[in-house]
C-alpha atoms as a PDB file:
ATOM      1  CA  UNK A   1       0.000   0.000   0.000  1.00  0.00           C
ATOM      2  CA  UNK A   2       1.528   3.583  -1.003  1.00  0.00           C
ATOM      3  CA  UNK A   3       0.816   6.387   1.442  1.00  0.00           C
ATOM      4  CA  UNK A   4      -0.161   9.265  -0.543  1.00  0.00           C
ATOM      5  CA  UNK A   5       0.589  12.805   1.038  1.00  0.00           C
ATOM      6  CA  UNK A   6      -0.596  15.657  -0.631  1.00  0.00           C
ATOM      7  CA  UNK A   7      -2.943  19.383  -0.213  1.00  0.00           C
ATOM      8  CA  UNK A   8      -6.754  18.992   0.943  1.00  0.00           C
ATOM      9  CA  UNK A   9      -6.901  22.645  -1.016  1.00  0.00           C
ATOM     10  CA  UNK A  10      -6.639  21.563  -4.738  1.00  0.00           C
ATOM     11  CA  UNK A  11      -9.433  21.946  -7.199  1.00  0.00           C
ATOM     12  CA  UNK A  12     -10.622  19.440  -9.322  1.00  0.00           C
ATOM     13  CA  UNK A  13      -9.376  20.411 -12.948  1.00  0.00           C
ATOM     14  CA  UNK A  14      -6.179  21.542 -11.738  1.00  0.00           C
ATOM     15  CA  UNK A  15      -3.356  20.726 -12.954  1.00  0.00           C
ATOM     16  CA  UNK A  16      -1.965  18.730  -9.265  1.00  0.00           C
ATOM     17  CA  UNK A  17      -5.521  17.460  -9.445  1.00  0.00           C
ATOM     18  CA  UNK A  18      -5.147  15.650 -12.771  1.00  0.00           C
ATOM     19  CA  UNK A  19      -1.340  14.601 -11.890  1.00  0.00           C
ATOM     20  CA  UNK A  20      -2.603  13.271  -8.411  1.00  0.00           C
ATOM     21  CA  UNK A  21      -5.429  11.545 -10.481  1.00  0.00           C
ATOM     22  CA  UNK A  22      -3.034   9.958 -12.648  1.00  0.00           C
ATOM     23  CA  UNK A  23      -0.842   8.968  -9.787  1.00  0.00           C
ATOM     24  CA  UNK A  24      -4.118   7.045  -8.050  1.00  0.00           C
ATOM     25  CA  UNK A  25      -4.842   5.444 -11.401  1.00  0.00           C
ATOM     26  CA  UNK A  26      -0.777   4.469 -12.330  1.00  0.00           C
ATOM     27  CA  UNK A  27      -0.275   2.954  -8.400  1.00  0.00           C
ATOM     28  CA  UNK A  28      -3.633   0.998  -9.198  1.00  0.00           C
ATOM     29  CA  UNK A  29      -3.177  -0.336 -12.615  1.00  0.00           C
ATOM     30  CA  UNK A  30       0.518  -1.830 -10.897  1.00  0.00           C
ATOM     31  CA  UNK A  31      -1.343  -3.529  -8.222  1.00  0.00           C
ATOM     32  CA  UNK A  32      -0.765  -1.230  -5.430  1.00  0.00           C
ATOM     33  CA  UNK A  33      -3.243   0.099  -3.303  1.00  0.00           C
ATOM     34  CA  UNK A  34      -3.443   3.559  -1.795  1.00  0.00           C
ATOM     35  CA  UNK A  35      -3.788   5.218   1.301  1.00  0.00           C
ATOM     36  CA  UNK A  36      -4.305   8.823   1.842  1.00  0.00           C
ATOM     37  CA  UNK A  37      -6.238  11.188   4.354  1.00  0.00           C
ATOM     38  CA  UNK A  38      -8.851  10.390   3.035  1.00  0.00           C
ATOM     39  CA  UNK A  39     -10.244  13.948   2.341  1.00  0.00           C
ATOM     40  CA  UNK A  40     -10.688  16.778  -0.786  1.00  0.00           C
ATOM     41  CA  UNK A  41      -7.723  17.792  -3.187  1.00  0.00           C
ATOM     42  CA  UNK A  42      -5.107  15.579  -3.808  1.00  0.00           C
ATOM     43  CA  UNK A  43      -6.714  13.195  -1.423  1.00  0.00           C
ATOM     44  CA  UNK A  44      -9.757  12.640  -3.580  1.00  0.00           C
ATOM     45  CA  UNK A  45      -8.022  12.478  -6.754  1.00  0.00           C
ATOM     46  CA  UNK A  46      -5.383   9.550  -5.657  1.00  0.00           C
ATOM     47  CA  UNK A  47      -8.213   7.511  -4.488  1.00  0.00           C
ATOM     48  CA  UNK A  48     -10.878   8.210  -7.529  1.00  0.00           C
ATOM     49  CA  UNK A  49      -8.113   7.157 -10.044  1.00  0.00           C
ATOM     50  CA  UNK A  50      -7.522   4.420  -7.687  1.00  0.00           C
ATOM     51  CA  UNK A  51     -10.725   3.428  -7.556  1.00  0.00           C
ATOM     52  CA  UNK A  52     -11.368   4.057 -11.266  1.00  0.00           C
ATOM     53  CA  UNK A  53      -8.700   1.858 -12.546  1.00  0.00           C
ATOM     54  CA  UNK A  54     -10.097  -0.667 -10.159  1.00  0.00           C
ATOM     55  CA  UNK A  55      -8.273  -0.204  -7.361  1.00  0.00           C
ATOM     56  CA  UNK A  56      -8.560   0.118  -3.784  1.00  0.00           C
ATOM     57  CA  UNK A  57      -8.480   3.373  -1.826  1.00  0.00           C
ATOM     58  CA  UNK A  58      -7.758   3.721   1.915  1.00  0.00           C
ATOM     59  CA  UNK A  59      -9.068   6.687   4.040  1.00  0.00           C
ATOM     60  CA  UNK A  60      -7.520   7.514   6.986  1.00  0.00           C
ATOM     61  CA  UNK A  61      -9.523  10.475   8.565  1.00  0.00           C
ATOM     62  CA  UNK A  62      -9.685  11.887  12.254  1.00  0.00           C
ATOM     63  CA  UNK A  63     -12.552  12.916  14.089  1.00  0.00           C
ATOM     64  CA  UNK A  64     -11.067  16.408  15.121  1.00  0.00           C
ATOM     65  CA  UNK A  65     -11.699  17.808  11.335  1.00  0.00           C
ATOM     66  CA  UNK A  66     -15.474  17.026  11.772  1.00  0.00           C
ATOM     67  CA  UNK A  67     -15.149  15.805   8.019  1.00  0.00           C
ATOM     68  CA  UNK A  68     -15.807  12.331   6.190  1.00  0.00           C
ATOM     69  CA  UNK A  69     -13.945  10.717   3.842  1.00  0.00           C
ATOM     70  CA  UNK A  70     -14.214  11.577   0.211  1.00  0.00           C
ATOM     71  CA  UNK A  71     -16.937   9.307  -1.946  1.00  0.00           C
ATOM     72  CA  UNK A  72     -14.344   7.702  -3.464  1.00  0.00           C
ATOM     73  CA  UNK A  73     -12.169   5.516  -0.619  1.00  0.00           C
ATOM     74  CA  UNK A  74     -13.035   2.190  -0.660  1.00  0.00           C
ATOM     75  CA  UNK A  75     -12.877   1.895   3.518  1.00  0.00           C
ATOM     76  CA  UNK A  76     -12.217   4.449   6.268  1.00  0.00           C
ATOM     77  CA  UNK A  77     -10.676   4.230   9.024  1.00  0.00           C
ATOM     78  CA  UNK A  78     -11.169   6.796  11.764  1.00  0.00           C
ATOM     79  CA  UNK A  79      -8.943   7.910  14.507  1.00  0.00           C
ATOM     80  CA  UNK A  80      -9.531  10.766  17.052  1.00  0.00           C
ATOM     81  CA  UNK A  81      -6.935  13.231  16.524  1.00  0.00           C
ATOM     82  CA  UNK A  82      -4.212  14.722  13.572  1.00  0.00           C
ATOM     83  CA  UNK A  83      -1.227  13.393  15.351  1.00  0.00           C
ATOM     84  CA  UNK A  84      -2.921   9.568  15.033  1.00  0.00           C
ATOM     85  CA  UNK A  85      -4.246   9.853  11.503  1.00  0.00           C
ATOM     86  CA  UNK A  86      -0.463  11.210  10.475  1.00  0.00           C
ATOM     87  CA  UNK A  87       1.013   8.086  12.430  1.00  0.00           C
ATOM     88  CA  UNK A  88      -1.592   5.822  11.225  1.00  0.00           C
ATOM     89  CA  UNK A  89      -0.637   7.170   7.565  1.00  0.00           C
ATOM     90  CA  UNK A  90       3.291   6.526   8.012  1.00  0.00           C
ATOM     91  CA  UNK A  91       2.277   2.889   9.528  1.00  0.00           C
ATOM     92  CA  UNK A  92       0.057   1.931   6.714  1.00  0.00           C
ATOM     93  CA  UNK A  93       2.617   2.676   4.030  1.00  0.00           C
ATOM     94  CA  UNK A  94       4.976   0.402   2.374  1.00  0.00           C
ATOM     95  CA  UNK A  95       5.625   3.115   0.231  1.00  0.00           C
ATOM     96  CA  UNK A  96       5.250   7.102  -0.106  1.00  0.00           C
ATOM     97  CA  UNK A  97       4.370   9.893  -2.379  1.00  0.00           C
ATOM     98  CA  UNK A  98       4.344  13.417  -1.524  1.00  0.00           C
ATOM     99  CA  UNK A  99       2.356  15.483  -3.806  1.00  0.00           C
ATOM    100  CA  UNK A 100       2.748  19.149  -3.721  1.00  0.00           C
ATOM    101  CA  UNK A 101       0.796  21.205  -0.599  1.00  0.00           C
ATOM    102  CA  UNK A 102       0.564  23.189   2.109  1.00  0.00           C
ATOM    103  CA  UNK A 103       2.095  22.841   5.967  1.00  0.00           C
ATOM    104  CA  UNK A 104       0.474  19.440   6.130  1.00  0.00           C
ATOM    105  CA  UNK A 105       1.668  17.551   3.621  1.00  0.00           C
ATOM    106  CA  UNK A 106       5.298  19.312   5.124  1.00  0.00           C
ATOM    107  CA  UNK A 107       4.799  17.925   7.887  1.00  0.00           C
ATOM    108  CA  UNK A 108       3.747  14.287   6.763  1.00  0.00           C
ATOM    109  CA  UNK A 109       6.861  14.503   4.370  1.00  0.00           C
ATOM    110  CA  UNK A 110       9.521  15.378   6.943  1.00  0.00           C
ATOM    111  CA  UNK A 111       8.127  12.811   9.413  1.00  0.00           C
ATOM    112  CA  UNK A 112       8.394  10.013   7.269  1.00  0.00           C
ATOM    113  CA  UNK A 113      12.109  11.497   5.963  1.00  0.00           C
ATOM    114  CA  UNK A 114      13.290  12.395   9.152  1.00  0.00           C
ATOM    115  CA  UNK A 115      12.325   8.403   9.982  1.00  0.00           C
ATOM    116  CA  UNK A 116      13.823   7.041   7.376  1.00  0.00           C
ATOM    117  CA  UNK A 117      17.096   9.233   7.586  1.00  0.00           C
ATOM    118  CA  UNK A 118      17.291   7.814  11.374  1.00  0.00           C
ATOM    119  CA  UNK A 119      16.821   4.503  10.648  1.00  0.00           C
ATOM    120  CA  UNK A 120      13.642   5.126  12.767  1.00  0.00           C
ATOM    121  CA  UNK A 121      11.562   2.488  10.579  1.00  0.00           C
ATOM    122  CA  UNK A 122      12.730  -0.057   8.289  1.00  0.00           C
ATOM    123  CA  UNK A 123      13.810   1.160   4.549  1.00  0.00           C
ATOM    124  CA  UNK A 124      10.539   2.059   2.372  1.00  0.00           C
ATOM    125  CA  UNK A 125      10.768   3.937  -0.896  1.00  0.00           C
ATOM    126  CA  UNK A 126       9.800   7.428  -0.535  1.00  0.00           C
ATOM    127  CA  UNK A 127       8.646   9.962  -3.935  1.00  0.00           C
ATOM    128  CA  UNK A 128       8.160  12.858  -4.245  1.00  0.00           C
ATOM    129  CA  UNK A 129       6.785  13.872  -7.178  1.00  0.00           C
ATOM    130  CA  UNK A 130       7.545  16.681  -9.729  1.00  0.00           C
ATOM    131  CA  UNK A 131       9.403  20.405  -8.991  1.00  0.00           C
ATOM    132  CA  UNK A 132       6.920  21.443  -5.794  1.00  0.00           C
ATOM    133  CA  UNK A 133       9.469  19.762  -2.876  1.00  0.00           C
ATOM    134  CA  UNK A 134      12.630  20.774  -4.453  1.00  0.00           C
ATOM    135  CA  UNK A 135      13.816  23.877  -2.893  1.00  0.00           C
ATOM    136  CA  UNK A 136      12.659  22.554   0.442  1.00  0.00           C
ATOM    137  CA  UNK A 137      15.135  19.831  -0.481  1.00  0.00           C
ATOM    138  CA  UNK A 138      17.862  21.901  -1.990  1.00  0.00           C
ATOM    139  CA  UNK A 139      17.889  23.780   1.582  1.00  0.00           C
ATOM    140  CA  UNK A 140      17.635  20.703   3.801  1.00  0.00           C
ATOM    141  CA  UNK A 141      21.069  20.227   1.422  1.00  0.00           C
ATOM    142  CA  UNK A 142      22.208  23.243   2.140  1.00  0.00           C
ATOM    143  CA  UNK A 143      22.112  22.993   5.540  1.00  0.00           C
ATOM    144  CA  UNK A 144      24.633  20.013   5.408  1.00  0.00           C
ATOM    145  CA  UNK A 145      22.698  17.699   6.505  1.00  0.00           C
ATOM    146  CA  UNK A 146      23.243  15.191   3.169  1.00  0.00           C
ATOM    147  CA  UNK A 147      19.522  13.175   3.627  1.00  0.00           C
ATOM    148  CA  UNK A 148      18.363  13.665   0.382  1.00  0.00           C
ATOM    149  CA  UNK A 149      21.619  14.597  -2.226  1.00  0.00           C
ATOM    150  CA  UNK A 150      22.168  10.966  -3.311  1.00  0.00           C
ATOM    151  CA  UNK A 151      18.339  10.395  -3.522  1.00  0.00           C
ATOM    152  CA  UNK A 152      17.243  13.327  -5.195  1.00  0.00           C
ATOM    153  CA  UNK A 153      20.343  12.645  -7.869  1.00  0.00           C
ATOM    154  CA  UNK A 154      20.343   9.168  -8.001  1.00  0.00           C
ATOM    155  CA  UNK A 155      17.470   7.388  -6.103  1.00  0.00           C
ATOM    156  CA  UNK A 156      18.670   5.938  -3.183  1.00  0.00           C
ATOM    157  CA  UNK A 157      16.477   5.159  -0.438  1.00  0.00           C
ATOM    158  CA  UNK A 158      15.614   7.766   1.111  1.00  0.00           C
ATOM    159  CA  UNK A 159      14.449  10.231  -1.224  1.00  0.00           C
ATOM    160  CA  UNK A 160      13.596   9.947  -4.796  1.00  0.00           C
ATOM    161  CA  UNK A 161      12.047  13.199  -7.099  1.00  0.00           C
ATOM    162  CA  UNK A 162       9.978  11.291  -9.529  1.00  0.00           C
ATOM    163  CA  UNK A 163       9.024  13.983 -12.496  1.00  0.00           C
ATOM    164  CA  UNK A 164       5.234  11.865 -13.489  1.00  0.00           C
ATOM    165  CA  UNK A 165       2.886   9.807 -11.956  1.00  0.00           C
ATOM    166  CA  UNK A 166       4.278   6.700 -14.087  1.00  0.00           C
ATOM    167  CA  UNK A 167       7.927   7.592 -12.955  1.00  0.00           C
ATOM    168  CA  UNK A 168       6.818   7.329  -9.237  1.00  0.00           C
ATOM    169  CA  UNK A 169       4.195   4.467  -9.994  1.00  0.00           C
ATOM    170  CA  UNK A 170       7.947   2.364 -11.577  1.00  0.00           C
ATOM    171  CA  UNK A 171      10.374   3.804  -9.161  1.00  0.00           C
ATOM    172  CA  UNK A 172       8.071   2.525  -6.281  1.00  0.00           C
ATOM    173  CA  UNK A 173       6.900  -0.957  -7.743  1.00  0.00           C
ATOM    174  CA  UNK A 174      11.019  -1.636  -8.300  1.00  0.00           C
ATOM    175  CA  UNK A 175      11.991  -0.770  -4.931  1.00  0.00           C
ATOM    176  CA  UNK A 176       8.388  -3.046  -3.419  1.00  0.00           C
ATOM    177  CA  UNK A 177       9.757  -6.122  -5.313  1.00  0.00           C
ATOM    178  CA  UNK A 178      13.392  -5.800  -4.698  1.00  0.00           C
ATOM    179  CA  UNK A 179      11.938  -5.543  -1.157  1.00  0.00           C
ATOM    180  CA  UNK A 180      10.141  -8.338  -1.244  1.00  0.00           C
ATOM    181  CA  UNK A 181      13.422 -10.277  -2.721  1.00  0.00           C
ATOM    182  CA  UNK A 182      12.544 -10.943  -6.736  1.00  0.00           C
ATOM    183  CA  UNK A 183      15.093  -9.658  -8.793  1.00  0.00           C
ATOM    184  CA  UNK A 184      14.290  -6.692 -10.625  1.00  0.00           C
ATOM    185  CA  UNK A 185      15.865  -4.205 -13.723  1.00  0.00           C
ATOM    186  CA  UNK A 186      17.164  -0.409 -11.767  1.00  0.00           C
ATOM    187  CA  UNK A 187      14.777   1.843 -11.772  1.00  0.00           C
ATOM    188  CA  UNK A 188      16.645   5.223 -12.087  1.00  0.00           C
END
């Protein structure tokens, strides 16, 4: 299951709409289900082109919004607070994407980073996808704190900038199987 992070804010017919849309529909088509917030923007997208291509979409939602889960995840599950549903999110995922948005989806992203870079959870593939993270990135760089160089550059396993939803969709079912132990062409 790939954890999709991404703004609550964007409009349907936008262009991180369609490209979270695609994303839902690539992750599905490869066998992969996907698990989000479970609410508007991005959110909805992943899991309508998830569910569209026949796949399954996971809502993870917390009672303090006072909000349901889009019409389009395939089960909810329901925690009380934001600080659950973001460490529900991170457990659920054997992958992540970070679509482009707001303080959220900065947060979600630097938790599951900041985890991985630590060592704090076992090695999972983590995207981010097209131009929006990459001056946070550059200055995380900049501060010398090397997390990211190798795997914005070359893919390594901590952070990978994937420029399309069918980039991330390969990148991510490469690493899954090389997880999993079957022998599998790079994906750079």
């Amino acid at each position: 299951m790939i954890t999709v992070f991404g703004s609550a804010r964007v409009r349907r017919g936008s262009a991180a709409y369609e490209e979270a849309y695609e994303l839902g529909r690539a992750l599905a088509a490869a066998g992969l289900a996907v698990c989000s917030g479970g609410y508007g923007g991005v959110m909805e997208a992943v899991s309508r082109g998830a569910r569209e291509a026949g796949g399954k979409a996971i809502g993870v939602t917390a009672r303090a919004f006072r909000s349901r889960a889009n019409a389009w995840v395939s089960q909810e599950f329901r925690v009380e607070s934001w600080q659950e549903r973001l460490f529900e999110l991170v457990r659920r995922g054997s992958g992540y994407v970070a679509c482009a948005g707001g303080t959220g989806t900065l947060v979600e992203l630097a938790v599951v980073w900041e985890m991985l870079s630590k060592g704090l959870m076992r090695a999972k593939p983590l995207v981010v996808l097209g131009p929006f993270w990459l001056p946070v990135i550059e200055r995380v760089n900049e501060a010398g704190t090397g997390h990211s160089s190798e795997g914005v550059t070359r893919g390594d396993r901590v952070l990978y900038r994937a420029g399309s939803a069918d980039d991330a969709t390969r990148f991510l079912s490469e690493r899954l199987r090389r997880g999993r132990g079957e022998r599998s062409p790079a994906c750079e």
